[in-house]
Protein backbone atom coordinates (compact mmCIF):
# COMPACT_ATOMS: atom_id res chain seq x y z
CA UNK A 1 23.41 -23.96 1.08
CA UNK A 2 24.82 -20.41 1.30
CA UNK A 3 23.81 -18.33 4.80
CA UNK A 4 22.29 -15.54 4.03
CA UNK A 5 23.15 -11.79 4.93
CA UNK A 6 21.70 -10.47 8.32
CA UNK A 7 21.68 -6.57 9.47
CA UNK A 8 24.00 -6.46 12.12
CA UNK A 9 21.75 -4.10 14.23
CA UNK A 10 17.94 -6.03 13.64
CA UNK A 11 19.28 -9.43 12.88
CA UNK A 12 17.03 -9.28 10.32
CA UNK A 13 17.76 -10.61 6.71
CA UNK A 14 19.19 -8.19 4.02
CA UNK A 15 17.15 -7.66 0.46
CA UNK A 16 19.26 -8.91 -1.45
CA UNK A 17 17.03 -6.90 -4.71
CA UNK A 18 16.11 -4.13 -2.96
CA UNK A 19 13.36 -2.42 -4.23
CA UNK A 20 15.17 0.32 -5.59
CA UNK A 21 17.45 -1.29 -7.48
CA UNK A 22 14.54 -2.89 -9.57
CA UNK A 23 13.03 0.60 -9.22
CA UNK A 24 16.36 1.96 -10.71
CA UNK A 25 16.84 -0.45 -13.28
CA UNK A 26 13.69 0.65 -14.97
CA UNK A 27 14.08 3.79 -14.65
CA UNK A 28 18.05 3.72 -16.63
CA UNK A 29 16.07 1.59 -19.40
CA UNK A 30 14.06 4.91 -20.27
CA UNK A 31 11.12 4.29 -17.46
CA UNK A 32 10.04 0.73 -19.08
CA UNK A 33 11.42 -2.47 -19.20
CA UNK A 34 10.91 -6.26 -19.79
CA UNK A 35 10.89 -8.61 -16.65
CA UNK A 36 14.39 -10.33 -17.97
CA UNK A 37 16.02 -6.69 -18.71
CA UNK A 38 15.57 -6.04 -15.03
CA UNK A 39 16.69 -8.97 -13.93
CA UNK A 40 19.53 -8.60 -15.84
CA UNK A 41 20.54 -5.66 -15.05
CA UNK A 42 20.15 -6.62 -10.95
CA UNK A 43 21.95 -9.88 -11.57
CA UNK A 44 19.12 -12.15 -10.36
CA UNK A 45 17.11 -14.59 -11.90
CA UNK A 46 14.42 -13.87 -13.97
CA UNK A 47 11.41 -15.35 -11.87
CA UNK A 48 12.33 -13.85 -8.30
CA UNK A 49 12.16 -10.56 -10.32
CA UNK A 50 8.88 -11.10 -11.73
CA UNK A 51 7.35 -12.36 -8.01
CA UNK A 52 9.12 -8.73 -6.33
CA UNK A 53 7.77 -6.29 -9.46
CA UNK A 54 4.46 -8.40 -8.70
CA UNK A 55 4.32 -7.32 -5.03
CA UNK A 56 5.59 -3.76 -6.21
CA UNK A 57 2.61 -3.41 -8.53
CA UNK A 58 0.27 -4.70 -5.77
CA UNK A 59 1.79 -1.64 -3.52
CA UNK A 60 2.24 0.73 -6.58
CA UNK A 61 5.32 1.11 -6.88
CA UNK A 62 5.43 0.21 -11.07
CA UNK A 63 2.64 -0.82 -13.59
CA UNK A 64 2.57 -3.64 -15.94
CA UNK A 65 1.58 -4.96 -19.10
CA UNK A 66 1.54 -7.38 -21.88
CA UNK A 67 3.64 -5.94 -25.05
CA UNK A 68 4.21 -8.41 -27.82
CA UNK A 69 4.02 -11.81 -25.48
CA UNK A 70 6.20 -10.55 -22.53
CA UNK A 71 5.37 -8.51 -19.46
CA UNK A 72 7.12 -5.15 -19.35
CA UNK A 73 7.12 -2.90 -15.86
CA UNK A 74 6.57 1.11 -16.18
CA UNK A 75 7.90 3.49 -13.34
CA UNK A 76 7.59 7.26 -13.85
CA UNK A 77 10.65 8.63 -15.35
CA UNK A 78 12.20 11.62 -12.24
């Protein structure tokens, strides 16, 4: 199993999906996108997107909701 990154100041782990990448990735797909669009477009599989956007909604950070059988996030376009 691969060792994950620490900070080298705090020792504590790096995000390797940072918030604002997922935030980002929305936002470059016109403000709305699909759960796998964002996950493709941060390189990550498709379910440890879905659980962060879920914990981003719960802080809100994005929106969701059910277009034609798959979840898609909103973010408000800057």
């Amino acid at each position: 199993m691969g060792e994950r990154e620490r900070d080298t100041e705090t020792g504590e782990f790096v995000d390797k999906y940072p918030r604002e990448a997922l935030l980002e990735a929305i936002r470059e797909s016109g403000g709305i996108a699909a759960t796998s669009e964002v996950a493709e477009a941060v390189e990550a599989d498709r379910n440890t997107v879905y659980k962060k956007l879920q914990l981003m909604e719960a802080d809100g950070d994005v929106s969701s909701r059910k277009a034609g059988g798959i979840r898609v996030w909103e973010v408000g376009v800057e």
